[in-house]
Protein backbone atom coordinates (compact mmCIF):
# COMPACT_ATOMS: atom_id res chain seq x y z
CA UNK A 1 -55.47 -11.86 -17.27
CA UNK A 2 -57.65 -9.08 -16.49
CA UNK A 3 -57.02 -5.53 -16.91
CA UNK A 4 -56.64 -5.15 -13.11
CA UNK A 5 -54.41 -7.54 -12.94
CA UNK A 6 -52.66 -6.62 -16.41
CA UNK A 7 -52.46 -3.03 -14.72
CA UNK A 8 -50.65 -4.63 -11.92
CA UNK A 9 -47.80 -6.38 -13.84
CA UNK A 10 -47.53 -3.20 -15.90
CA UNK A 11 -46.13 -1.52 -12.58
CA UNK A 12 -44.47 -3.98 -11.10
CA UNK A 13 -42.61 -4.27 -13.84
CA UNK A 14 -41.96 -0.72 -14.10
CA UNK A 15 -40.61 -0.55 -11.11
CA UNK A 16 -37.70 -3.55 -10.71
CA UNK A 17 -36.86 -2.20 -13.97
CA UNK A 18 -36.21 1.22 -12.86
CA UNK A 19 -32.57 1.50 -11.81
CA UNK A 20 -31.95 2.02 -8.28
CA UNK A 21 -29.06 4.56 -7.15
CA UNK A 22 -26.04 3.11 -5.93
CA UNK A 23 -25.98 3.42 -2.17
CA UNK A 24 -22.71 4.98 -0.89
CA UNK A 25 -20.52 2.77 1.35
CA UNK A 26 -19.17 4.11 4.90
CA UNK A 27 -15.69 4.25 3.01
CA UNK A 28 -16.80 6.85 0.69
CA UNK A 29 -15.75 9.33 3.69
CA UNK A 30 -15.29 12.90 2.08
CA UNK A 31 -14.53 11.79 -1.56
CA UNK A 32 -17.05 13.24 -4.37
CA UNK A 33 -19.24 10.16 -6.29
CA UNK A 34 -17.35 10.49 -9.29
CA UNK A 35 -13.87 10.77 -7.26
CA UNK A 36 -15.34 7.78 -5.28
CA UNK A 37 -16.18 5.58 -8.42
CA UNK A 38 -13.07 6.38 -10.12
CA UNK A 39 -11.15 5.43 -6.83
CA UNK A 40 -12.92 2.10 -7.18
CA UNK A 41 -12.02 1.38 -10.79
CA UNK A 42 -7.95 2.54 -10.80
CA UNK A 43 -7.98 -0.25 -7.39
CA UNK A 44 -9.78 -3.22 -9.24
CA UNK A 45 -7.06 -5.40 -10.05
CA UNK A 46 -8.90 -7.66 -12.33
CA UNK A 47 -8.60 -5.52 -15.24
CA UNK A 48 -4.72 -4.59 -14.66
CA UNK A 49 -2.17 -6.45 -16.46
CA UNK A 50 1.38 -4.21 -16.57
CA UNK A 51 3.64 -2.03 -14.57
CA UNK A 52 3.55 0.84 -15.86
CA UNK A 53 -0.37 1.40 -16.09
CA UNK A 54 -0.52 0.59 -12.29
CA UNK A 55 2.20 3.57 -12.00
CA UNK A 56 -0.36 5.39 -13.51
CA UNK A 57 -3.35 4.54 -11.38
CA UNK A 58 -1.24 5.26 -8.32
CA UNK A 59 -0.27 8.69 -9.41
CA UNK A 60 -3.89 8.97 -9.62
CA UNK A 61 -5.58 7.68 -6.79
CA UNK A 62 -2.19 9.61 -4.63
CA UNK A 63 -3.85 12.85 -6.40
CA UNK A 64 -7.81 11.90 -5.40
CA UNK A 65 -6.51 11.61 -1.58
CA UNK A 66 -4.44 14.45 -1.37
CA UNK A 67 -6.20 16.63 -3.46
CA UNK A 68 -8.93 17.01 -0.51
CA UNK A 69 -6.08 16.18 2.56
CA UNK A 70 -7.69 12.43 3.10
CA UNK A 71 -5.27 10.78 5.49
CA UNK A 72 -5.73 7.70 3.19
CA UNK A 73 -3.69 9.25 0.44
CA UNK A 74 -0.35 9.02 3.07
CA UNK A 75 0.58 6.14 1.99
CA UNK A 76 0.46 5.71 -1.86
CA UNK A 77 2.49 8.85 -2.16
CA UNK A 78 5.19 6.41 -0.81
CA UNK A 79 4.14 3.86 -3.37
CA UNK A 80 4.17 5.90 -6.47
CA UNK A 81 7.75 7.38 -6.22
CA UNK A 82 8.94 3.48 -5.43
CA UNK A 83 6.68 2.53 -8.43
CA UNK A 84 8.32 5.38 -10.64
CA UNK A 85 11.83 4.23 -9.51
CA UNK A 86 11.15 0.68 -9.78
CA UNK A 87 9.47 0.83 -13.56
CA UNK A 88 12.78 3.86 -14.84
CA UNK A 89 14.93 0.37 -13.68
CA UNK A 90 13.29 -2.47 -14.99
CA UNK A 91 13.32 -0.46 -18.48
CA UNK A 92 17.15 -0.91 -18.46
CA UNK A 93 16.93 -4.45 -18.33
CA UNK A 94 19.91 -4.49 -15.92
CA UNK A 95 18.56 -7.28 -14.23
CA UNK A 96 19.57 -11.20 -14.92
CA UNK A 97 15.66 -12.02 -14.19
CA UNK A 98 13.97 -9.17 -15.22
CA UNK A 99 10.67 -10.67 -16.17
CA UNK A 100 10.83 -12.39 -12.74
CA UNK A 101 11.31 -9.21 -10.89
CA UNK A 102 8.73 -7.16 -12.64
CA UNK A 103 6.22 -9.91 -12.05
CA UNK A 104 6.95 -9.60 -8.26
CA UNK A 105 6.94 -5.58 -8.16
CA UNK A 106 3.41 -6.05 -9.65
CA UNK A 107 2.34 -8.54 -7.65
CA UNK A 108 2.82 -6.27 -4.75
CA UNK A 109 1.61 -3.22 -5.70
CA UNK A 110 -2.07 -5.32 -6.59
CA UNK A 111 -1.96 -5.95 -2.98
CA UNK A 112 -2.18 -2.92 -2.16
CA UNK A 113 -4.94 -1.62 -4.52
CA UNK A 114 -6.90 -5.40 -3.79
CA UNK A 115 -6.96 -3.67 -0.42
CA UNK A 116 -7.84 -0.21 -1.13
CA UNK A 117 -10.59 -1.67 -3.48
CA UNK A 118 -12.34 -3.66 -0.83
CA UNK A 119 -11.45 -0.99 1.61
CA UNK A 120 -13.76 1.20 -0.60
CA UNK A 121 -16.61 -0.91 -0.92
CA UNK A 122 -16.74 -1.80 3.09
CA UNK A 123 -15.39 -5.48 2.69
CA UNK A 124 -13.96 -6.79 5.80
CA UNK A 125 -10.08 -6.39 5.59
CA UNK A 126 -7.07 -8.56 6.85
CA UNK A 127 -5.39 -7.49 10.12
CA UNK A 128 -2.51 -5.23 8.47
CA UNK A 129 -4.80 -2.98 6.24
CA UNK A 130 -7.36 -2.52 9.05
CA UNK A 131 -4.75 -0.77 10.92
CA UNK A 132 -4.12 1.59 8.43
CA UNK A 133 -7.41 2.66 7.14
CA UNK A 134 -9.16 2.88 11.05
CA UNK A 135 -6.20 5.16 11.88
CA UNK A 136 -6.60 6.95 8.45
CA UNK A 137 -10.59 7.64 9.70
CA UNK A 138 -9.59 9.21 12.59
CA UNK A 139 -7.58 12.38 13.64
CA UNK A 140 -4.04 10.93 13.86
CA UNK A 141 -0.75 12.33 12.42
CA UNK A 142 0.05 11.68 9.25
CA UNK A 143 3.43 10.33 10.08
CA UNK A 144 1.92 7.46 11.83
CA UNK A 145 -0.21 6.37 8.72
CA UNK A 146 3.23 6.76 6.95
CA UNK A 147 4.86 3.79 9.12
CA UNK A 148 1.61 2.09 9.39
CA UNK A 149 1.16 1.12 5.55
CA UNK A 150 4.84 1.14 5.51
CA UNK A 151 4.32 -1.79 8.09
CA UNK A 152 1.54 -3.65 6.50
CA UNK A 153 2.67 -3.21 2.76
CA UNK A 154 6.52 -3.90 3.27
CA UNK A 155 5.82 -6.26 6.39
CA UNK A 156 3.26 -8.46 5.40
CA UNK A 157 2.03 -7.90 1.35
CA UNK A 158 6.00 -8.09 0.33
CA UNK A 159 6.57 -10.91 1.62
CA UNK A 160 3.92 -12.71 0.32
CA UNK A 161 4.64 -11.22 -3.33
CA UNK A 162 7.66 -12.96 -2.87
CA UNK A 163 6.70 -15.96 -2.29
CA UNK A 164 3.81 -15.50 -5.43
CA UNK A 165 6.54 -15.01 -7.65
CA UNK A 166 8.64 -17.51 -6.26
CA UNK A 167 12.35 -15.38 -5.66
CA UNK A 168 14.28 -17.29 -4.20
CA UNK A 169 18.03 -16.97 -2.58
CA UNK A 170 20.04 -17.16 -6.26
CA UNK A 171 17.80 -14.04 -7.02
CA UNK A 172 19.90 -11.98 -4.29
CA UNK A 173 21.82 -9.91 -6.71
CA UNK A 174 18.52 -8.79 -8.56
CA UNK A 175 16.93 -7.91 -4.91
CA UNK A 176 19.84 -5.94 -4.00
CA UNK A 177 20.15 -4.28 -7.38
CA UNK A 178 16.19 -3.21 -6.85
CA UNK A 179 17.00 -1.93 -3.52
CA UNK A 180 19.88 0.44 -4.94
CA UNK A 181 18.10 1.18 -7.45
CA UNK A 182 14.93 2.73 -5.74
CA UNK A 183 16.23 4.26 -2.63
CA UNK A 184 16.42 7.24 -4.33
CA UNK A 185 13.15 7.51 -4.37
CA UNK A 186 12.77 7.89 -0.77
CA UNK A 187 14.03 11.34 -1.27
CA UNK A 188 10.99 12.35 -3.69
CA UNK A 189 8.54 10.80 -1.30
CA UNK A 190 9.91 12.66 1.29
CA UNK A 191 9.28 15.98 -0.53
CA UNK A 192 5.71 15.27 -1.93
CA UNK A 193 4.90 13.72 1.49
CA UNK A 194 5.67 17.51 2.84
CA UNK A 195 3.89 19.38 0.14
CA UNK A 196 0.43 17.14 0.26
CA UNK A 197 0.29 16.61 4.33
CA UNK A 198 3.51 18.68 5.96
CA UNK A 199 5.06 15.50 7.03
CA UNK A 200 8.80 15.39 7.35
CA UNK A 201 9.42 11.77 6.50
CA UNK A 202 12.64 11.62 7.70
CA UNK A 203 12.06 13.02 10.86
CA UNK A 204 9.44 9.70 11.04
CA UNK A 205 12.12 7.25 10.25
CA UNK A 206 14.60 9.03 12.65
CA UNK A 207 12.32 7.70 15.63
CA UNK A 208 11.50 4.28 13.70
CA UNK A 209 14.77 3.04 13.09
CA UNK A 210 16.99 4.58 16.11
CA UNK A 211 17.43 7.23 13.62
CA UNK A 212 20.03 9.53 15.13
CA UNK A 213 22.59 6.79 16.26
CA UNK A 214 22.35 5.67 12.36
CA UNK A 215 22.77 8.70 11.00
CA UNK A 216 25.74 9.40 13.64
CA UNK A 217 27.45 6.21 12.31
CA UNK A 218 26.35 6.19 8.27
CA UNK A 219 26.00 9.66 7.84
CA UNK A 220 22.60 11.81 7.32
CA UNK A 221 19.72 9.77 5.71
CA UNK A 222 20.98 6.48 6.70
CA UNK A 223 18.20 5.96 9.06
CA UNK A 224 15.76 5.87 6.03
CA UNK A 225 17.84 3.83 4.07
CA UNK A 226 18.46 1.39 6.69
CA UNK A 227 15.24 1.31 7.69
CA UNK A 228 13.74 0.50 4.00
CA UNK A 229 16.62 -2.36 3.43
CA UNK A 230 15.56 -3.84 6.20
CA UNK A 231 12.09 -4.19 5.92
CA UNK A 232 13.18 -5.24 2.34
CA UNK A 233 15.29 -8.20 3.45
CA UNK A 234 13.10 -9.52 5.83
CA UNK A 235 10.42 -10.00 3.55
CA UNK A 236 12.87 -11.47 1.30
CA UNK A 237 13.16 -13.81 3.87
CA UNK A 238 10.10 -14.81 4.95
CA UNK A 239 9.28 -14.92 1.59
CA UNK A 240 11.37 -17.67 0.93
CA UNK A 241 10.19 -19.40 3.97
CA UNK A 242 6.49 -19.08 2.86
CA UNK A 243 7.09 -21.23 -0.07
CA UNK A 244 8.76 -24.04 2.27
CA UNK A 245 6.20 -24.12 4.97
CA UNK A 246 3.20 -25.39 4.74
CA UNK A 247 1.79 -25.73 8.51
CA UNK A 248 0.93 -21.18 8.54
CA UNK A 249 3.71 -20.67 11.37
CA UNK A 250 5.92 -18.18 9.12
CA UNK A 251 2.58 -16.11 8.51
CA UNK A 252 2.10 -16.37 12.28
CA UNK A 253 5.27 -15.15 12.94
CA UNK A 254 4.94 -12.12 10.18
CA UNK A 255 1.60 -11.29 12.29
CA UNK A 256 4.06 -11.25 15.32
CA UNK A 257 6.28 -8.80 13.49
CA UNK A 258 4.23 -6.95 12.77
CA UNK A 259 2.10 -6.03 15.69
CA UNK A 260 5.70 -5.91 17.57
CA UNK A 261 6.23 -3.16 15.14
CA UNK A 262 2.84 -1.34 15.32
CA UNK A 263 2.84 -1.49 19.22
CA UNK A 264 6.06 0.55 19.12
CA UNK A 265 4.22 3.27 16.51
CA UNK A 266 1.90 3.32 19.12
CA UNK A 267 4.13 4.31 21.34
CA UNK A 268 5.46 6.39 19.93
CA UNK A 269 2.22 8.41 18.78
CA UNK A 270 1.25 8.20 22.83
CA UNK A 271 4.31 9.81 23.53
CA UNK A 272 3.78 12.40 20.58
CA UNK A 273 6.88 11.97 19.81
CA UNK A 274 5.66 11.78 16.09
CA UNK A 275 6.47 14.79 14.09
């Protein structure tokens, strides 16, 4: 080799050893890099293994959003107060499965970081979570991103965790214990949800879930109540039916659901009738 050539190598392989800068994705929105990058390691689910650090990464990742009033944050403020509720029960061990129902509660929270992760990097999401983060890029209320992750989390993702984890019917008392045992942490969400983005939470569910005659009948807050059983016992539901079918028509028929229930947030944000 002559020293030409020699000279040559000598840069070339200066240069692909030089570390490039790591281009930012569209998804990085308003976030700082090291908000961004941190964002991207508390939602990699490879490297998390237990309950109670994911409570932890989603008290984070709430404060990243909110801290700088990013729409995106609307819906893991939800999340965390459920989470918090979910990991003060399982500690009591008040359950007849409790292994089994941790195991599920942690199978569905992943799904919702495995979303937010690839959300972050610009990876092409499924149906439910594109919903949520286009109307999170754009200059809709609040409330609606409340009912639209409500949607695709408790409409779709739960479901499916159930049917992961493989509850079944005999595991009724444990899923009715967990409900009990977390609504009250609709009532924190609520607050925070009014600090971080002046939502009134309830107000949303009112509309949702025919909120006034429920409340007329059950008393006030029943609408919320009623309206997070619900979407709790239908994925239940078709969680059990996921593990039976094997042809896709149940997930068809959760896509079904839940565009039937998106069309009427729709409507309901056309109408601005939203609070």
């Amino acid at each position: 080799m002559n020293r030409n050539s020699f000279g040559i190598f000598l840069l070339v392989l200066l240069i692909c050893s030089c570390k490039k800068e790591q281009p930012k994705t569209n998804n990085q929105w308003k976030l700082k890099d090291a908000d961004f990058q941190t964002a991207l390691t508390l939602s990699d689910t490879s490297t998390l293994t237990n309950l109670d650090e994911a409570g932890e990464r989603l008290a984070e990742i709430q404060d990243i959003f909110s801290f700088i009033g990013d729409r995106r944050g609307a819906y893991p403020t939800i999340l965390k107060a459920v989470t918090n509720y979910a990991i003060s029960s399982f500690a009591l061990e008040n359950y007849k499965h409790t292994a089994l129902m941790r195991s599920f509660y942690l199978d569905f929270v992943k799904r919702y970081l495995g979303a937010l992760h690839e959300h972050l990097l610009g990876n092409k999401l499924e149906y439910h979570w594109d919903t949520y983060y286009r109307y999170a890029k754009v200059d809709h209320n609040v409330s609606r991103l409340v009912l639209e992750g409500i949607n695709a989390h408790f409409s779709i993702d739960m479901a499916r965790a159930v049917a992961q984890s493989k509850l079944n019917k005999s595991n009724q008392v444990d899923w009715d214990k967990f409900g009990t045992e977390t609504l009250d942490a609709v009532s924190s969400f609520n607050d925070e949800l009014f600090v971080e983005y002046e939502v009134n939470a309830e107000e949303v569910f009112k509309l949702f879930f025919i909120g006034d005659l429920v409340n007329g009948l059950l008393g006030e807050g029943s609408a919320t109540k009623f309206g997070y059983q619900m979407l709790r016992n239908e994925a239940l539901s078709n969680g059990i039916l996921l593990q039976l079918s094997t042809n896709g028509n149940v997930e068809q028929n959760m896509k079904v659901a839940f565009t039937k229930k998106d069309n009427v947030i729709l409507a309901l944000d056309k109408m601005q009738m939203l609070p």
